[in-house]
N, C-alpha and C. Protein backbone atom coordinates (compact mmCIF):
# COMPACT_ATOMS: atom_id res chain seq x y z
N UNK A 1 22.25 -19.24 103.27
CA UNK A 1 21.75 -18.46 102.15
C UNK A 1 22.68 -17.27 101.92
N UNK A 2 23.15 -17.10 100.65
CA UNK A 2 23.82 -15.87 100.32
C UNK A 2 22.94 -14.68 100.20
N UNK A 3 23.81 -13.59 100.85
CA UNK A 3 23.36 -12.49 101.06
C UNK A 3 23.68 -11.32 100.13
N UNK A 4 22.34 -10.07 100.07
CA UNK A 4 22.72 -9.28 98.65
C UNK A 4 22.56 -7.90 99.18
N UNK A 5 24.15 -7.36 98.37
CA UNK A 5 23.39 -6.01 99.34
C UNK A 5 23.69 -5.49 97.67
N UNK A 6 23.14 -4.50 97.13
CA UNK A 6 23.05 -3.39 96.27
C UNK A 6 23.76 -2.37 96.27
N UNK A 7 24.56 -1.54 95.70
CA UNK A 7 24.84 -0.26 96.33
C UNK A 7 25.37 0.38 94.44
N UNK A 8 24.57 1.53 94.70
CA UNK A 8 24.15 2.55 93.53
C UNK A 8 24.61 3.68 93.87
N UNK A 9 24.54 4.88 93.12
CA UNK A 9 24.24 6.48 93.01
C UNK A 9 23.01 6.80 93.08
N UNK A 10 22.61 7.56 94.02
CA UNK A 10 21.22 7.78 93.93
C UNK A 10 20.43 6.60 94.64
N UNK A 11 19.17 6.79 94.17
CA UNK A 11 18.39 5.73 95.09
C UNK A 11 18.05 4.59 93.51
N UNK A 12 18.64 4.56 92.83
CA UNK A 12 19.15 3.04 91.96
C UNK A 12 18.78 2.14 92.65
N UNK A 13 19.72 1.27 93.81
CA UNK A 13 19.47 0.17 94.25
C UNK A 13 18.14 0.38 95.05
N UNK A 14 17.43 0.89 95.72
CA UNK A 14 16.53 0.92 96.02
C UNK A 14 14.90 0.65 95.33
N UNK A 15 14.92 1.43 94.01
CA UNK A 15 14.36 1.13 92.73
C UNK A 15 14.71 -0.25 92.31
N UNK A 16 15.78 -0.76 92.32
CA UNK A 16 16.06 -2.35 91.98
C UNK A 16 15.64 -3.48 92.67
N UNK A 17 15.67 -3.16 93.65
CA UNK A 17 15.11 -3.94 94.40
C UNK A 17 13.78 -4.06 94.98
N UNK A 18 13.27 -3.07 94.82
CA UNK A 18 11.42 -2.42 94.47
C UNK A 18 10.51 -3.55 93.00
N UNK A 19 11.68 -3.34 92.53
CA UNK A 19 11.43 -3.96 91.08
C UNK A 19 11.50 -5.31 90.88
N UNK A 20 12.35 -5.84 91.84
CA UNK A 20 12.63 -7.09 91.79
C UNK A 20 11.44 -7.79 92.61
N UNK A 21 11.09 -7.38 93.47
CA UNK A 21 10.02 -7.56 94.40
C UNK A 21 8.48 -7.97 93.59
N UNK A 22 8.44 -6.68 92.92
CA UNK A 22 7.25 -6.43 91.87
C UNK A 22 7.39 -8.10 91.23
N UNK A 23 8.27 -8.30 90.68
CA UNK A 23 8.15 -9.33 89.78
C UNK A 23 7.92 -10.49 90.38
N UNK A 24 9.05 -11.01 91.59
CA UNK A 24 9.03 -12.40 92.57
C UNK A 24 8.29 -12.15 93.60
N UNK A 25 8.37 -11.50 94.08
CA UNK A 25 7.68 -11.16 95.49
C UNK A 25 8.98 -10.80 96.31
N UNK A 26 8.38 -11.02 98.12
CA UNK A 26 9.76 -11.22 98.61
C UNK A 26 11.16 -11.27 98.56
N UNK A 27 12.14 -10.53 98.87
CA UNK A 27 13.42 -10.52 98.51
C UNK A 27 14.36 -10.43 100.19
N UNK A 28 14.54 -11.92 100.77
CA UNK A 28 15.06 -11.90 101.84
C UNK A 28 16.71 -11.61 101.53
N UNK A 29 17.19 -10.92 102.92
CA UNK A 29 18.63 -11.33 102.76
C UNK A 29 19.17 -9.93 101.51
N UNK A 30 18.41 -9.12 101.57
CA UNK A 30 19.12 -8.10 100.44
C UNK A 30 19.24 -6.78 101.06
N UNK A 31 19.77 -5.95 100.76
CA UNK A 31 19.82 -4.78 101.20
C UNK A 31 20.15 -3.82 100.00
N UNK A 32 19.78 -2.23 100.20
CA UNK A 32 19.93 -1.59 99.09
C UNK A 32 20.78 -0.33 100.12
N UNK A 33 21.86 0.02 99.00
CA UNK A 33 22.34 1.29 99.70
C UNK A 33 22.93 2.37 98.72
N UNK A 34 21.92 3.13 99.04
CA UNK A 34 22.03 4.37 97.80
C UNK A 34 22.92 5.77 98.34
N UNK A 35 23.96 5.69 97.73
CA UNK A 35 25.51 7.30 97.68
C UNK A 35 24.90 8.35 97.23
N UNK A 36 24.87 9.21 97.64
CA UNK A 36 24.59 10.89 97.30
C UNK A 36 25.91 11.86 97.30
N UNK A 37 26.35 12.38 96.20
CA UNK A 37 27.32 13.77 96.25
C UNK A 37 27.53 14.31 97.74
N UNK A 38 26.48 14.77 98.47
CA UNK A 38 26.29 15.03 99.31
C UNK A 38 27.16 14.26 100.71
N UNK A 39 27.21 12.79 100.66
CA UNK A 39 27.93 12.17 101.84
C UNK A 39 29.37 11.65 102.26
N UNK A 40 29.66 11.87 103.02
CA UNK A 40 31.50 11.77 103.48
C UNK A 40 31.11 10.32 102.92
N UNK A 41 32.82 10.20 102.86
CA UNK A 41 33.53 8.84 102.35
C UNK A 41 32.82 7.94 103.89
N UNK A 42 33.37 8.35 104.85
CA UNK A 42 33.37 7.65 105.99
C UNK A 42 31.24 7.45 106.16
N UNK A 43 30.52 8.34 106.41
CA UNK A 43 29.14 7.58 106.85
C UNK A 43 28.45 6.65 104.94
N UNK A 44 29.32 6.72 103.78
CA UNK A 44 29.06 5.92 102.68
C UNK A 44 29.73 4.33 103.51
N UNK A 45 30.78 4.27 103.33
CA UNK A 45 31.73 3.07 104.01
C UNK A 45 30.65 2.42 105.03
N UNK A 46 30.14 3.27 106.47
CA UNK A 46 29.57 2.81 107.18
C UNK A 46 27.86 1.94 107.04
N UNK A 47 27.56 2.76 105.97
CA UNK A 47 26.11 2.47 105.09
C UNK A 47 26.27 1.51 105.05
N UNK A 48 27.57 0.87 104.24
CA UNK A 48 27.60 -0.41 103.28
C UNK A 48 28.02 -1.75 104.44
N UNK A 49 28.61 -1.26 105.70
CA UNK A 49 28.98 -2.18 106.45
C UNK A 49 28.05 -2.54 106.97
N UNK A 50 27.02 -1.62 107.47
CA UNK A 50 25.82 -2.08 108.61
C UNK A 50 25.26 -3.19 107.24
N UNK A 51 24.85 -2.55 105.97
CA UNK A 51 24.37 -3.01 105.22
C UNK A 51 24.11 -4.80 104.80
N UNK A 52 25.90 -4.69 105.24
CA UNK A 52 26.69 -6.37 104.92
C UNK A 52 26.44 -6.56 106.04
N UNK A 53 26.26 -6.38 107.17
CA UNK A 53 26.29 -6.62 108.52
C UNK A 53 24.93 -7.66 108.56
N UNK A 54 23.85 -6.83 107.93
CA UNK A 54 22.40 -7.42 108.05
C UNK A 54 21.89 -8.36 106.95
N UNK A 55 23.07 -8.13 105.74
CA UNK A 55 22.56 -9.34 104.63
C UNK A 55 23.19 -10.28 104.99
N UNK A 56 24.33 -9.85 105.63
CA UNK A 56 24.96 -11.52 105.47
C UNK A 56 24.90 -12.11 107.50
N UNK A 57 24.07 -12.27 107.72
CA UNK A 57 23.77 -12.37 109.27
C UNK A 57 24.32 -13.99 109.61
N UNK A 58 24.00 -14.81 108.14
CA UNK A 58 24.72 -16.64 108.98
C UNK A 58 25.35 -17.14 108.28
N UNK A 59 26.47 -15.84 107.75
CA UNK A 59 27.71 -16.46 107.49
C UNK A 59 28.53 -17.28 106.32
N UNK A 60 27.22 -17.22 105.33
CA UNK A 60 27.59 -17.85 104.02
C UNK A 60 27.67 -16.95 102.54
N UNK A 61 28.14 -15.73 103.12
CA UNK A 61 28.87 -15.20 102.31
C UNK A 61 27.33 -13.61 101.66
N UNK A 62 28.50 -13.10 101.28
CA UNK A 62 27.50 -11.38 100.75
C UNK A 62 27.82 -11.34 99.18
N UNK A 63 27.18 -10.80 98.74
CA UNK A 63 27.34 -10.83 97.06
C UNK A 63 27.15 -8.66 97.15
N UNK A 64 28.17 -8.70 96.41
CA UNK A 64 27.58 -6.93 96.49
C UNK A 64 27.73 -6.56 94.90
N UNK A 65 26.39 -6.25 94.72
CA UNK A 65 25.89 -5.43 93.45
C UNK A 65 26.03 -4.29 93.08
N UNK A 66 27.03 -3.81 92.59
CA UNK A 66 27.20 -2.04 92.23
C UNK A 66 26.45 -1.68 91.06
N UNK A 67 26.46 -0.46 90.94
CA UNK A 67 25.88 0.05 89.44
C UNK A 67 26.58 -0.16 88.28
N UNK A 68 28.36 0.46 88.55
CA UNK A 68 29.77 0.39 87.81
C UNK A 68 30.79 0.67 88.34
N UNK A 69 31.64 -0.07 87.77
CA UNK A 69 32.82 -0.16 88.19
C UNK A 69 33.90 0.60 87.87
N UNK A 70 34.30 0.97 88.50
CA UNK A 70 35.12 2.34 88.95
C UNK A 70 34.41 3.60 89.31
N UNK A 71 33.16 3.60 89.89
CA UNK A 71 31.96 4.46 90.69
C UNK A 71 32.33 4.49 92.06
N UNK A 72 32.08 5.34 92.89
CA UNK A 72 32.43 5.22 94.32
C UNK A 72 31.35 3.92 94.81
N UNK A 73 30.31 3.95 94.32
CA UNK A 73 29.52 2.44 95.04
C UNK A 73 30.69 1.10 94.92
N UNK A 74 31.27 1.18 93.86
CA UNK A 74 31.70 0.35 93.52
C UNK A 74 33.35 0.48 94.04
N UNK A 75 33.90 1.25 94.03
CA UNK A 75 35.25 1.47 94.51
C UNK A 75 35.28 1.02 96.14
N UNK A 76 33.99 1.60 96.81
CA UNK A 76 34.05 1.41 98.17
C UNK A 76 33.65 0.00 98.50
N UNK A 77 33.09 -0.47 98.06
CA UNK A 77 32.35 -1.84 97.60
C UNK A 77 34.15 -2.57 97.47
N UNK A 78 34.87 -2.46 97.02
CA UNK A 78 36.20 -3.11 96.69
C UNK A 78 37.11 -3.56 97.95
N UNK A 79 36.73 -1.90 99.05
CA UNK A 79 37.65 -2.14 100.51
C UNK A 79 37.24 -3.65 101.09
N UNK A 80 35.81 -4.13 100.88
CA UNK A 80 35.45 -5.14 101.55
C UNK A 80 35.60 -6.35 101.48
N UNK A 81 36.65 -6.39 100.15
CA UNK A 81 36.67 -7.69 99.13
C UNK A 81 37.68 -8.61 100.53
N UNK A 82 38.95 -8.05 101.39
CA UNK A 82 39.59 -8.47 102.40
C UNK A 82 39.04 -9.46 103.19
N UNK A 83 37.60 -9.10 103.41
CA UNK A 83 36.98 -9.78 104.32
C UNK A 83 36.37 -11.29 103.55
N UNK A 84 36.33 -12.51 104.80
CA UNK A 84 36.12 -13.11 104.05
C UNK A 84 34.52 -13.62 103.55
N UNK A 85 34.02 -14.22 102.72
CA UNK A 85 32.62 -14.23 101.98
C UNK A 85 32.08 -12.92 101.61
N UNK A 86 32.66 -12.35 100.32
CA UNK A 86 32.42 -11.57 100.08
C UNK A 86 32.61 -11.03 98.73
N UNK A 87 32.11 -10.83 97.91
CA UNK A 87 32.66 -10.72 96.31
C UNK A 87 31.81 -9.62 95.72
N UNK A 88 32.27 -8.44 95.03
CA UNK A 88 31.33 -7.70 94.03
C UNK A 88 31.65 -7.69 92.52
N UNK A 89 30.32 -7.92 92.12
CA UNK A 89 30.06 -7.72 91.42
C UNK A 89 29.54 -6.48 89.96
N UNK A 90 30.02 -5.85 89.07
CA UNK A 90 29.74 -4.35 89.03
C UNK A 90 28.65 -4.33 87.57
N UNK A 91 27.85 -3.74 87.38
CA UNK A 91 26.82 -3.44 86.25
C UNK A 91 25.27 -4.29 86.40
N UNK A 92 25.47 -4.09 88.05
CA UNK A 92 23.90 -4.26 88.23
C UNK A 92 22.47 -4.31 87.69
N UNK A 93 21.81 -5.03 86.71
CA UNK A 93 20.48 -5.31 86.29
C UNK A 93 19.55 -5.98 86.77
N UNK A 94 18.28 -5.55 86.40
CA UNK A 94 17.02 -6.68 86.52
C UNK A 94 17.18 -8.04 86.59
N UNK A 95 17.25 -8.34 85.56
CA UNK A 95 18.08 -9.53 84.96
C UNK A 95 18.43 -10.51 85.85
N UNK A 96 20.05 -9.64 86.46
CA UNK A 96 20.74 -10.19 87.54
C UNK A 96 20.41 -10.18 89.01
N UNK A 97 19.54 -9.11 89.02
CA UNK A 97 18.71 -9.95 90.46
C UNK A 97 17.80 -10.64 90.50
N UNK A 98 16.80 -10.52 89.51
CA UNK A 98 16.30 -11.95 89.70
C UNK A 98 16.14 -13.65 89.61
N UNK A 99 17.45 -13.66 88.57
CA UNK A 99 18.23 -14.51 88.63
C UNK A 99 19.26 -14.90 90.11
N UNK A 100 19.81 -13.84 90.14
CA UNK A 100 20.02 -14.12 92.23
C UNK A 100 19.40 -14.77 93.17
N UNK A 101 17.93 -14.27 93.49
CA UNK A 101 17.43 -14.61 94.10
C UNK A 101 16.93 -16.36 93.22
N UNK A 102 16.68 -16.64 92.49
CA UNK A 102 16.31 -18.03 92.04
C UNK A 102 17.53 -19.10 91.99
N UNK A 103 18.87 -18.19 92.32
CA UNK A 103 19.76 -19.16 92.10
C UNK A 103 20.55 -19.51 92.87
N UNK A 104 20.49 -18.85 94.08
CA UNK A 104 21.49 -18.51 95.17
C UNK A 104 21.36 -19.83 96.69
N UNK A 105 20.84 -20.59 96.23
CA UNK A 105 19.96 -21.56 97.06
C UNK A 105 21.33 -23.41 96.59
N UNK A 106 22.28 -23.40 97.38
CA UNK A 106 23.09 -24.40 96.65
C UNK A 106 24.00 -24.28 95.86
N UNK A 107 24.48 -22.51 95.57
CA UNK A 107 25.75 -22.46 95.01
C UNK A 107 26.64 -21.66 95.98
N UNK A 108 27.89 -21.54 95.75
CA UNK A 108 29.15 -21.19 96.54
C UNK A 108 28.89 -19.24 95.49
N UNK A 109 29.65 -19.01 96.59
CA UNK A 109 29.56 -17.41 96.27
C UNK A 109 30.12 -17.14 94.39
N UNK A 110 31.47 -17.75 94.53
CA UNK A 110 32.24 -17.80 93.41
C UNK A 110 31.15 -18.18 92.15
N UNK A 111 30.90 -19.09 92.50
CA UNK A 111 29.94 -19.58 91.21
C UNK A 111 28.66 -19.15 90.91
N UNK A 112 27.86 -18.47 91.99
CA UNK A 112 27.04 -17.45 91.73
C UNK A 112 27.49 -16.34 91.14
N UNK A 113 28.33 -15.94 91.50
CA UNK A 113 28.87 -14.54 90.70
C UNK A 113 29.48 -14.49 89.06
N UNK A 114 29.92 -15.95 89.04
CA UNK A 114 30.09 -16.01 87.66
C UNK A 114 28.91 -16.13 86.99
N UNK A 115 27.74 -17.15 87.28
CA UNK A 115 26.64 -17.01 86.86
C UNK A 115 25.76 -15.90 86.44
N UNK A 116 25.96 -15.47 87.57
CA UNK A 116 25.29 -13.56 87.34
C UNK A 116 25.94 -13.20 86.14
N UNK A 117 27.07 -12.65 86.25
CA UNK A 117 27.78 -12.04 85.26
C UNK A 117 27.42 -12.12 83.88
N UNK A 118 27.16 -13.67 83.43
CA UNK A 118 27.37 -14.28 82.04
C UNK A 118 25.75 -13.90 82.13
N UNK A 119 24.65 -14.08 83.00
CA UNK A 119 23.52 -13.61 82.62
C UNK A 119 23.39 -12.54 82.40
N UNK A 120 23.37 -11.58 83.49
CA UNK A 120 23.61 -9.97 82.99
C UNK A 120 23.85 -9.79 81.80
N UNK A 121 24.92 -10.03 81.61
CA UNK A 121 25.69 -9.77 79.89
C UNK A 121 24.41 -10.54 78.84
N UNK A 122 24.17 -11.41 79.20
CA UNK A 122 22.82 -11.81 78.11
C UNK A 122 21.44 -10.69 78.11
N UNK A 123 21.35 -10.69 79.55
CA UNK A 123 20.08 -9.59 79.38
C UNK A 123 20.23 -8.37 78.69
N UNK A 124 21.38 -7.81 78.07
CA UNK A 124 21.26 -6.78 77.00
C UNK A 124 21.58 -7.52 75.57
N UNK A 125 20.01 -6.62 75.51
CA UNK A 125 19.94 -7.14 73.87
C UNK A 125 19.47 -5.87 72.62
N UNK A 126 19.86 -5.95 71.89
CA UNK A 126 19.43 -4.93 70.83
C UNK A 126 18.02 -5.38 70.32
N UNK A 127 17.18 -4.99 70.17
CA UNK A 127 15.91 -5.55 70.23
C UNK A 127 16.08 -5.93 68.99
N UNK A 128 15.62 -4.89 67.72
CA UNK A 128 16.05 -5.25 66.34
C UNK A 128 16.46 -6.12 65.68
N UNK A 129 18.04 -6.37 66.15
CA UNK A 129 18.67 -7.87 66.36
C UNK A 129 18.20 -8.76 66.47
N UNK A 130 17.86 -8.89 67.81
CA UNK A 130 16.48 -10.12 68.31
C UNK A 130 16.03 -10.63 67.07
N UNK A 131 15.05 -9.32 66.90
CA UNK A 131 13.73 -9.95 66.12
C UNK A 131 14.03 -9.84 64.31
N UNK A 132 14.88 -9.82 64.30
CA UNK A 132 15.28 -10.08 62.55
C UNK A 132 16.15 -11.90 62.91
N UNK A 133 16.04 -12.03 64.10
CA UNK A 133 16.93 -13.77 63.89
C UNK A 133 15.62 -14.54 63.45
């Protein structure tokens, strides 16, 4: 099972994954890790490792969810790309985690992440738009 860790400004991923819960229930295999102004480069880095450490426990790879890209969640989120099973992803939504969790069961990391992506990007919609089609 692919593993999800979150990582935001603020307590974001934490709220996301609160939320995601609300809707499916249960959310194994995820982790949330929320950056504050407040914390060295080095115990942020360490957050995110224990983080990956515990989502991805048997080896079939971590999916990491940032808020945006070029954000320190997301910049630090990048050092880890070296390692292998491991890919982030940046502009974290609803959307895209709960689509994660329903989809992550039989696909390869790569192709989950493209999946996400192209959904995400669907889940914004101009409402207006919508409803004049």
């Amino acid at each position: 099972m692919i593993g999800l860790v979150v990582v935001t400004h603020s307590h974001l991923a934490r709220e996301l994954l609160a939320a995601t819960e609300m809707i499916i229930g249960p959310v194994p295999r995820a982790e949330a890790v929320s950056l504050f102004r407040d914390q060295s480069v080095d115990l942020c880095r360490d957050q995110l490792a224990a983080a990956l450490a515990n989502a991805g426990a048997d080896g079939e790879g971590v999916l990491i969810m940032a808020d945006m890209f070029g954000g320190t969640p997301a910049n630090l989120s990048l050092s880890f790309l070296e390692e292998e099973a491991i890919e982030v992803l940046c502009g974290v939504n609803l959307p895209m985690l709960i689509k994660f969790f329903n989809s992550r069961e039989g696909m390869t990391l790569e192709e989950l992440a493209t999946l996400l992506k192209a959904y995400g990007q669907q889940g914004i919609v101009v409402a207006s738009e919508f409803l004049r089609q």
